[in-house]
N, C-alpha and C. Protein backbone atom coordinates (compact mmCIF):
# COMPACT_ATOMS: atom_id res chain seq x y z
N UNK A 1 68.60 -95.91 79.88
CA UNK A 1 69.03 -95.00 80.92
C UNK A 1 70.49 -95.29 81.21
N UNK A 2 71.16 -94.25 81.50
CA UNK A 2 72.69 -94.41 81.76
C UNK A 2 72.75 -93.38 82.96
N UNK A 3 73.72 -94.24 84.17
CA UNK A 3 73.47 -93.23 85.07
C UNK A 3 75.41 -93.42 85.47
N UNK A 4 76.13 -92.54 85.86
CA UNK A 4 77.30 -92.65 86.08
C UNK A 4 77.11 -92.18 87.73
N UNK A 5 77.66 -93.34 88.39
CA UNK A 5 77.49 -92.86 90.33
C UNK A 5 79.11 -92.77 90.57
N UNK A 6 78.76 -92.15 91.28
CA UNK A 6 80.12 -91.71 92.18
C UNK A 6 80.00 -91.77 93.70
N UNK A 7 80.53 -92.63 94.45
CA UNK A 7 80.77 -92.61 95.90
C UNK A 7 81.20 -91.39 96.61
N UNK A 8 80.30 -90.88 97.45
CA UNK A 8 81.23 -89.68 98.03
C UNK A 8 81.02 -89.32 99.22
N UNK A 9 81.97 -88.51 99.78
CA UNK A 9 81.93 -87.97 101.49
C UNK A 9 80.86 -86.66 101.37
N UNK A 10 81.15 -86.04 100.43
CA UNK A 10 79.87 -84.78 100.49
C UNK A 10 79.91 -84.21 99.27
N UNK A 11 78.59 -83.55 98.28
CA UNK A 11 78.06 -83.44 97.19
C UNK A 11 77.49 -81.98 97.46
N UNK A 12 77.49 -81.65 96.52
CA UNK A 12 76.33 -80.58 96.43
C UNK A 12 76.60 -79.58 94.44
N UNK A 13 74.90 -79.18 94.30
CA UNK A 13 74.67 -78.68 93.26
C UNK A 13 74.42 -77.78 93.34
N UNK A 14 74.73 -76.27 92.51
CA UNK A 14 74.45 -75.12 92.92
C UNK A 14 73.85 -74.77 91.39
N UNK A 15 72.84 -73.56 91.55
CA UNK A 15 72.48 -72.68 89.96
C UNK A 15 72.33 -72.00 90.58
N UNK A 16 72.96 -70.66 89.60
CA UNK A 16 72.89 -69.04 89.87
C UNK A 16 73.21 -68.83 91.44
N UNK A 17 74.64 -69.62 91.51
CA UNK A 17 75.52 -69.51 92.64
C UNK A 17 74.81 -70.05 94.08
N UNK A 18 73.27 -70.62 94.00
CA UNK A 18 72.74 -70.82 95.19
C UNK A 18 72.60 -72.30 95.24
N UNK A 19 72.63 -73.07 96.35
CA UNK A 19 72.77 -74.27 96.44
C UNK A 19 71.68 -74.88 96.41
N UNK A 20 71.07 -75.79 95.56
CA UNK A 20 69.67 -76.38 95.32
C UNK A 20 69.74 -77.67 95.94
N UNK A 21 70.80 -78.63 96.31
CA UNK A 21 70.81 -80.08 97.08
C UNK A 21 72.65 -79.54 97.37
N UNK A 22 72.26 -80.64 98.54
CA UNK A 22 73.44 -81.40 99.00
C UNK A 22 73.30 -82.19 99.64
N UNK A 23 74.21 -82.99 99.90
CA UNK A 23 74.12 -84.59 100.73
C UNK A 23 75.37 -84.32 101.91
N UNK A 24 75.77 -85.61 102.49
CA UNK A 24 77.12 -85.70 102.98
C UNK A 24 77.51 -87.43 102.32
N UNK A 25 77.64 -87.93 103.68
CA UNK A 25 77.82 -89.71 103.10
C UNK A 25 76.98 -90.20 102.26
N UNK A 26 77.40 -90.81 100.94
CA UNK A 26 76.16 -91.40 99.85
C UNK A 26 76.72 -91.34 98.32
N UNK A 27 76.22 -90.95 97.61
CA UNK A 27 76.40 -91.00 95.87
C UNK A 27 75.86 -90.29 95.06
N UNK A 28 76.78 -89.82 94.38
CA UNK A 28 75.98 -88.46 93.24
C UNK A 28 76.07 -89.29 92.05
N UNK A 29 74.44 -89.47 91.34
CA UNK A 29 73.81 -89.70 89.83
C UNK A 29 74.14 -89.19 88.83
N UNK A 30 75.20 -89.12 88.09
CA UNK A 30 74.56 -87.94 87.05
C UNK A 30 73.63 -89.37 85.99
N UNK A 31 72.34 -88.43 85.80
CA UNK A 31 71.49 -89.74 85.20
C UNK A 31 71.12 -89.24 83.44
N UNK A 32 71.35 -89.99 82.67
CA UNK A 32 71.36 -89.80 81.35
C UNK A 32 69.54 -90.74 80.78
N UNK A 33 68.96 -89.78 79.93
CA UNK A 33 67.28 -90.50 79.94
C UNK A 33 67.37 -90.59 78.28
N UNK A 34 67.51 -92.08 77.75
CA UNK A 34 67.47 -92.63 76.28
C UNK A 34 66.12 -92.12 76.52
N UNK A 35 66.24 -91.82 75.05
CA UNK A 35 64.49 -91.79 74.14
C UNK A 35 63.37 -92.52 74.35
N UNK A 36 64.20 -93.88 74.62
CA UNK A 36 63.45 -95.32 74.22
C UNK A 36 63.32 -96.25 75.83
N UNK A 37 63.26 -94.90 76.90
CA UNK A 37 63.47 -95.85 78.66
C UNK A 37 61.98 -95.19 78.87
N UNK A 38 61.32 -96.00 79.65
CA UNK A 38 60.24 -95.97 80.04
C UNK A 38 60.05 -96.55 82.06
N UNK A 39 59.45 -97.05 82.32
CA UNK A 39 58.82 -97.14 83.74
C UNK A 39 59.79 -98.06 84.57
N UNK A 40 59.89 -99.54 83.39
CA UNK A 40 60.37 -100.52 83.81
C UNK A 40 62.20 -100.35 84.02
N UNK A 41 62.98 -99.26 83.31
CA UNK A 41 64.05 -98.91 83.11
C UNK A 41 64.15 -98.01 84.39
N UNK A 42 63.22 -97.32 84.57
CA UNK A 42 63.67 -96.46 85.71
C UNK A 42 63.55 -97.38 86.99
N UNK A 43 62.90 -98.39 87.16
CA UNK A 43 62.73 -99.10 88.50
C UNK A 43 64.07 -100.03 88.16
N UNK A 44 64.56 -100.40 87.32
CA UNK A 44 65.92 -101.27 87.49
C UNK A 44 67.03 -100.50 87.90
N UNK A 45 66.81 -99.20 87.30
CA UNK A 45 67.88 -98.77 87.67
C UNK A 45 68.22 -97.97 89.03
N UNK A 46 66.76 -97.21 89.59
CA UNK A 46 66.80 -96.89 91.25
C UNK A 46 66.66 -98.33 91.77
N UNK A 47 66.56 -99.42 91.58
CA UNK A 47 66.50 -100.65 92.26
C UNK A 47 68.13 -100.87 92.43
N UNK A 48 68.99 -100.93 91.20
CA UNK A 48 70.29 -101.05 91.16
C UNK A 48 71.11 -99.80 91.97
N UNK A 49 70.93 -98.32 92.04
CA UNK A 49 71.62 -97.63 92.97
C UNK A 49 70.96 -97.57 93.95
N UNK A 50 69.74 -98.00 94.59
CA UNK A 50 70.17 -98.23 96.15
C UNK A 50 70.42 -99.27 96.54
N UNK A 51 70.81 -100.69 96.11
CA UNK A 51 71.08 -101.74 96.64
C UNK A 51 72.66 -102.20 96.39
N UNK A 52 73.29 -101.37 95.91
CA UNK A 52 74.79 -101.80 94.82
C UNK A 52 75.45 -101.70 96.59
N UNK A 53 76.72 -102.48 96.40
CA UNK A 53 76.89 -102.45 98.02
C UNK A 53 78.58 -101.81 97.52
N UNK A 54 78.71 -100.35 97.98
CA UNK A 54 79.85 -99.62 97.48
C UNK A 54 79.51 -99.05 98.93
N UNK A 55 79.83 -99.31 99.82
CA UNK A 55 80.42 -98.76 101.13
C UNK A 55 80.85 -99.99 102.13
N UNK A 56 82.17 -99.66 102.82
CA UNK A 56 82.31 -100.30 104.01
C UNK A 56 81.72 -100.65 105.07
N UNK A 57 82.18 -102.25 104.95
CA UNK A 57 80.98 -103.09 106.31
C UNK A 57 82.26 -102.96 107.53
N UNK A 58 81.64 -103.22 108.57
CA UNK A 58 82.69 -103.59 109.66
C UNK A 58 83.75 -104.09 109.59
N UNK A 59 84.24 -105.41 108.41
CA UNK A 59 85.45 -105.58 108.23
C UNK A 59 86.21 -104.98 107.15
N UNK A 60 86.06 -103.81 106.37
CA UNK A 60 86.13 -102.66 105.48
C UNK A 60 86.12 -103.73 104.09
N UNK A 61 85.24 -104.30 104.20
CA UNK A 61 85.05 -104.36 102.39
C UNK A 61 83.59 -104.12 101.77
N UNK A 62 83.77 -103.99 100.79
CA UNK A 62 82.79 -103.15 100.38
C UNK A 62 81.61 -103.72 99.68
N UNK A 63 80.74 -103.94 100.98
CA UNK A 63 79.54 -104.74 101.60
C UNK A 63 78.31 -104.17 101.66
N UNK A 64 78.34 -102.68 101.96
CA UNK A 64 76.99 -102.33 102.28
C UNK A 64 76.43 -101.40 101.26
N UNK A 65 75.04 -100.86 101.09
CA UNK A 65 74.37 -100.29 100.19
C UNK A 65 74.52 -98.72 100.94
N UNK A 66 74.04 -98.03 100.10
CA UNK A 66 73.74 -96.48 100.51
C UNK A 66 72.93 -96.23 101.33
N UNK A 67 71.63 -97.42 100.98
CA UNK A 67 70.53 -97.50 102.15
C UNK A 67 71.00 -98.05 103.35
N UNK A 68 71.50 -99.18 103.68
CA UNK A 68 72.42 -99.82 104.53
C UNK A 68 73.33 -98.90 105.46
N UNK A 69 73.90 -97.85 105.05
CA UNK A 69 74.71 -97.23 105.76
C UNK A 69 74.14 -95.51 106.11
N UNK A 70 72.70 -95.34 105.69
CA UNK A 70 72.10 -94.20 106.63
C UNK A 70 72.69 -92.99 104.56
N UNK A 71 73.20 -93.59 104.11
CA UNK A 71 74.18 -92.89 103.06
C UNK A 71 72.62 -91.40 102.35
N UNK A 72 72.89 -90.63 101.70
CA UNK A 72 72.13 -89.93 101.00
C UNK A 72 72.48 -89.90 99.12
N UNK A 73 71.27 -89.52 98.67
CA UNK A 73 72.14 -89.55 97.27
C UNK A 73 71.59 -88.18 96.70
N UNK A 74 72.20 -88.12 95.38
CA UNK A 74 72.22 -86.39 95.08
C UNK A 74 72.26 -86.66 93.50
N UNK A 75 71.00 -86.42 92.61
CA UNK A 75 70.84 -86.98 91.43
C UNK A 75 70.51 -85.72 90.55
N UNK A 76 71.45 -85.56 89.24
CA UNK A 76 71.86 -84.69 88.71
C UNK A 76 71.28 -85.11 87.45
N UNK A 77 70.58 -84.49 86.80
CA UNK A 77 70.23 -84.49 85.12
C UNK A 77 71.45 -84.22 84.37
N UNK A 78 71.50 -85.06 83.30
CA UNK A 78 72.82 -85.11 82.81
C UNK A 78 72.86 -85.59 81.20
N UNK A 79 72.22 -85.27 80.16
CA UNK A 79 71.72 -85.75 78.66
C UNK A 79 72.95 -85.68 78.26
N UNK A 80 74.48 -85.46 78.74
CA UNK A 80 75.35 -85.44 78.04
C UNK A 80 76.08 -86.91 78.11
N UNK A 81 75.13 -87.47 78.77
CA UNK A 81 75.73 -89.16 79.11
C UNK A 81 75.58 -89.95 77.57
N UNK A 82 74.66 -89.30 77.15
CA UNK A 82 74.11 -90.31 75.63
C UNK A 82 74.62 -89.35 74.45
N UNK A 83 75.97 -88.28 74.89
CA UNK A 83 76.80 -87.88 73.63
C UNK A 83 77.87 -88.75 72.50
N UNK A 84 77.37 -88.67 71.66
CA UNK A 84 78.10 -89.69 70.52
C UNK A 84 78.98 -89.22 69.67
N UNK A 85 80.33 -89.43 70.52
CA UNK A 85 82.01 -88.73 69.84
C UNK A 85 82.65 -89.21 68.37
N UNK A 86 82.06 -90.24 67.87
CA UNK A 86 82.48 -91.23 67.09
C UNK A 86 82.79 -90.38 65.80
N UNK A 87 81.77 -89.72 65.28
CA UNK A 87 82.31 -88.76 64.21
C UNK A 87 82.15 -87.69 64.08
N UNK A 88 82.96 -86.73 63.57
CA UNK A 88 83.49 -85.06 63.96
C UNK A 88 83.70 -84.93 65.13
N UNK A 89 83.59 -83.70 65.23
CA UNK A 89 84.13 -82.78 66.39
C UNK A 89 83.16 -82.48 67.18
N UNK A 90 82.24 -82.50 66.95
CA UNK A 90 80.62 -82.08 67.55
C UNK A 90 79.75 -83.09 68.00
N UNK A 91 79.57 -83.13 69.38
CA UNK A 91 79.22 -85.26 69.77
C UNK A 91 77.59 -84.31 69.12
N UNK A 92 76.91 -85.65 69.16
CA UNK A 92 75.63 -86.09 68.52
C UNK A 92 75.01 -86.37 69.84
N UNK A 93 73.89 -85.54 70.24
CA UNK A 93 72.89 -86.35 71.45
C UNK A 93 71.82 -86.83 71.02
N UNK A 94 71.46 -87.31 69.58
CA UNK A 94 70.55 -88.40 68.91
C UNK A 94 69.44 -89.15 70.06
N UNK A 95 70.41 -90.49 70.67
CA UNK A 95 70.21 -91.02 71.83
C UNK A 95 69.42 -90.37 73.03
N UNK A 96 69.70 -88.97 73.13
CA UNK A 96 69.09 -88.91 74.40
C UNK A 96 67.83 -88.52 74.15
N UNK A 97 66.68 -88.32 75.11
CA UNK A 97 65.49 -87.92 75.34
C UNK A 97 65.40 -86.61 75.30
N UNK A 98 64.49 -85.88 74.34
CA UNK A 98 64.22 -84.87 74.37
C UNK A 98 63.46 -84.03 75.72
N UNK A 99 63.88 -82.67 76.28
CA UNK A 99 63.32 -82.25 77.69
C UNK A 99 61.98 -82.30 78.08
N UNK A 100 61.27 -82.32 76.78
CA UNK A 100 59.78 -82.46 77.19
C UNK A 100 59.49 -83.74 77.22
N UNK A 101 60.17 -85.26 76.96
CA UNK A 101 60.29 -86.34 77.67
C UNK A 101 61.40 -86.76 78.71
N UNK A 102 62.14 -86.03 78.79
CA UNK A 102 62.75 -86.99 79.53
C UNK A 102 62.47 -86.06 81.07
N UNK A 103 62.42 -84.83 81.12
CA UNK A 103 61.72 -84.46 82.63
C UNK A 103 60.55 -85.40 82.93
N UNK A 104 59.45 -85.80 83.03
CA UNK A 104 58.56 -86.40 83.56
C UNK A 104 59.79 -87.40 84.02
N UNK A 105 60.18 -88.40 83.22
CA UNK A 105 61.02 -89.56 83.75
C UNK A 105 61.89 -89.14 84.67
N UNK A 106 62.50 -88.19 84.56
CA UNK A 106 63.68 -87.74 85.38
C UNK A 106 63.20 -87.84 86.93
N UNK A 107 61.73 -86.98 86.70
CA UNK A 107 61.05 -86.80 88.28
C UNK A 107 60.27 -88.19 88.81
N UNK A 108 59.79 -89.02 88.00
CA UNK A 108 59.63 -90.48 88.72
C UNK A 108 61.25 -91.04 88.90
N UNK A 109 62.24 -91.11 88.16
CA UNK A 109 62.67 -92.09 88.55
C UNK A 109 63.12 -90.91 90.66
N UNK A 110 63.22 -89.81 90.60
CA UNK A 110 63.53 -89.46 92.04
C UNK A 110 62.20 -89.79 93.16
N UNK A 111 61.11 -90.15 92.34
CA UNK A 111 60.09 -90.72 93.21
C UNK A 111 60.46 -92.12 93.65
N UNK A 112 60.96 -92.43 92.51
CA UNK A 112 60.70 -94.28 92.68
C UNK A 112 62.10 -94.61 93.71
N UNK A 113 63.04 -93.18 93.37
CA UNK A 113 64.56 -93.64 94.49
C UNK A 113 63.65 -93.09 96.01
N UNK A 114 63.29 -92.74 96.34
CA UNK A 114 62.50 -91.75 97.50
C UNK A 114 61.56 -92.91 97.84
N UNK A 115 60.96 -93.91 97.08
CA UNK A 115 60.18 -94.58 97.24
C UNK A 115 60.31 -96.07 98.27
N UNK A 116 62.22 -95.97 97.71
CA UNK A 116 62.98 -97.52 98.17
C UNK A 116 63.49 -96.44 99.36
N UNK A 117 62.97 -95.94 99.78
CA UNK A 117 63.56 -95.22 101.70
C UNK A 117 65.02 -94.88 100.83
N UNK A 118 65.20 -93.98 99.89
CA UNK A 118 66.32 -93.01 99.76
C UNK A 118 66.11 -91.72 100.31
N UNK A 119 67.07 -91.56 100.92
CA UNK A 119 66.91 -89.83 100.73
C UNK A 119 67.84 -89.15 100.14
N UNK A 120 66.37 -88.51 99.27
CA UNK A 120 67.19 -87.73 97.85
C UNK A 120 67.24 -86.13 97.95
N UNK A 121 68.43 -85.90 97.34
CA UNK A 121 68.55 -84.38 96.96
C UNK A 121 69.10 -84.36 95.41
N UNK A 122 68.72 -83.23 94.53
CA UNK A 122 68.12 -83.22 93.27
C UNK A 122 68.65 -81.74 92.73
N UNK A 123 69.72 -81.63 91.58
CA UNK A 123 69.79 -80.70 90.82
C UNK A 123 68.30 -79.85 90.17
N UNK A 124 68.55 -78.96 89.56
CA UNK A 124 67.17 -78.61 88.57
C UNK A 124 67.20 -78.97 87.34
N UNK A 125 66.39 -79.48 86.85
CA UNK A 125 66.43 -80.53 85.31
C UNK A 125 66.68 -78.99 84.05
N UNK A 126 67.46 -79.42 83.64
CA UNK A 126 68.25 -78.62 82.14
C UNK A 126 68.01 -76.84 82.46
N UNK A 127 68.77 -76.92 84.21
CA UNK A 127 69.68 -75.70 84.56
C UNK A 127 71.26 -76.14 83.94
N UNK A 128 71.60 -74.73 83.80
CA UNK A 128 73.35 -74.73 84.07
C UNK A 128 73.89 -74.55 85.39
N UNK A 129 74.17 -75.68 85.73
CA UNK A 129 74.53 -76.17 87.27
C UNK A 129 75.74 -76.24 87.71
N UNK A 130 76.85 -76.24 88.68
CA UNK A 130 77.64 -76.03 89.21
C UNK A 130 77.76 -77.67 90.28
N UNK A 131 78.13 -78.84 90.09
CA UNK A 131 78.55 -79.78 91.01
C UNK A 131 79.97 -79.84 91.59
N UNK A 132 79.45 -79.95 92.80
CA UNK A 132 80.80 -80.13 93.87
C UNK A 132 81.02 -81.32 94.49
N UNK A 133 82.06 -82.33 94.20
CA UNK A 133 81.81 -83.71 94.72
C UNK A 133 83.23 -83.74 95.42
N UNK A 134 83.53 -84.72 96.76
CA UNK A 134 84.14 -84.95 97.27
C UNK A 134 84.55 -86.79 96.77
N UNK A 135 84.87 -87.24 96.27
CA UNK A 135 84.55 -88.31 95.67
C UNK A 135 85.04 -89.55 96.65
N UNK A 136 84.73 -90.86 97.11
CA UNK A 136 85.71 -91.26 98.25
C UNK A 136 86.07 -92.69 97.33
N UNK A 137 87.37 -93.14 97.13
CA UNK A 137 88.01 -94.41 96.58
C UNK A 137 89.06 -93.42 95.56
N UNK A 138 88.64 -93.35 94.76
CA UNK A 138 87.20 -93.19 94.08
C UNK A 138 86.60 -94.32 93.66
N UNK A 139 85.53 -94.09 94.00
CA UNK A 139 84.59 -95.65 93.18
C UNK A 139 83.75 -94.60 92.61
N UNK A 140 83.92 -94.93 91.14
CA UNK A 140 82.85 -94.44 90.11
C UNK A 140 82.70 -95.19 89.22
N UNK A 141 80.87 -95.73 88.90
CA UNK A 141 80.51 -97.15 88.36
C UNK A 141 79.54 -96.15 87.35
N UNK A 142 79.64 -97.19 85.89
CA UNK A 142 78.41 -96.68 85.12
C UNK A 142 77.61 -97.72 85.05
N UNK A 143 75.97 -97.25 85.24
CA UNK A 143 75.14 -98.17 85.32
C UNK A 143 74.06 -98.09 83.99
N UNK A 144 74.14 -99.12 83.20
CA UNK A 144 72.86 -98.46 82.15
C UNK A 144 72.08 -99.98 81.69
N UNK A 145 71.05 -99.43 81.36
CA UNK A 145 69.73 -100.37 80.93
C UNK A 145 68.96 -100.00 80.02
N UNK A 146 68.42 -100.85 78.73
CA UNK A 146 67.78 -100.41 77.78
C UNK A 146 66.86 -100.92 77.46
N UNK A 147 65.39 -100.51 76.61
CA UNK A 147 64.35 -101.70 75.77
C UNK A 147 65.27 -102.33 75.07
């Protein structure tokens, strides 16, 4: 799983111009689902974005979690995370999970973030989507884990 987060003041995803999530304070996912990630991959990695401490504590360093600060998150399907540029012109998504596997995963791992007291808002899995991010630093971290 490869998930690229982004810190932000306010998020939101739209298809066919209508808005399906938005957040305000918190972090937008775009989450990438290898072939080869299963149960234990998705709990490391909602374990790792709600506990990563990318927001300001009282003395402004950057101390607290998303959960910690009331934050929301906004998690975007994204198979273009596991595109492979290396040769030609045409990346290779080899790597990623095909839609009839990697939706089921997609929708636990937003159970298992919902599960650690997130509150989630959620693109539609392999729409053509429209994201709007306000980004704040910017702090944008890639997080990934594999069998």
């Amino acid at each position: 799983m490869k998930i690229l987060l982004q810190r932000v003041d306010t998020a939101s995803v739209s298809v066919d111009d209508n808005v399906v999530g938005k957040i305000g304070c918190g972090v937008v996912l775009f989450v990438g689902i290898h072939r080869d990630d299963d149960d234990k991959v998705l709990n490391l990695c909602a374990e790792k974005c709600v506990n990563l401490r990318l927001f300001s504590d009282e003395s402004g360093k950057m101390n607290s979690s998303v959960l910690q600060v009331g934050g929301q998150i906004l998690a975007v399907s994204q198979f273009t995370l596991y595109g492979d540029c290396t040769k030609g012109r045409k990346p290779s998504f080899e790597r990623a999970a095909k839609g009839e596997i990697a939706e089921p995963l997609y929708n636990s791992f937003l159970r298992i973030l919902r599960s650690k007291g997130a509150r989630v808002e959620s693109g539609v899995f392999a729409a053509e989507m429209k994201v709007e991010i306000h980004n704040n630093g910017p702090v944008t971290l890639c997080i990934e884990y594999s069998n």
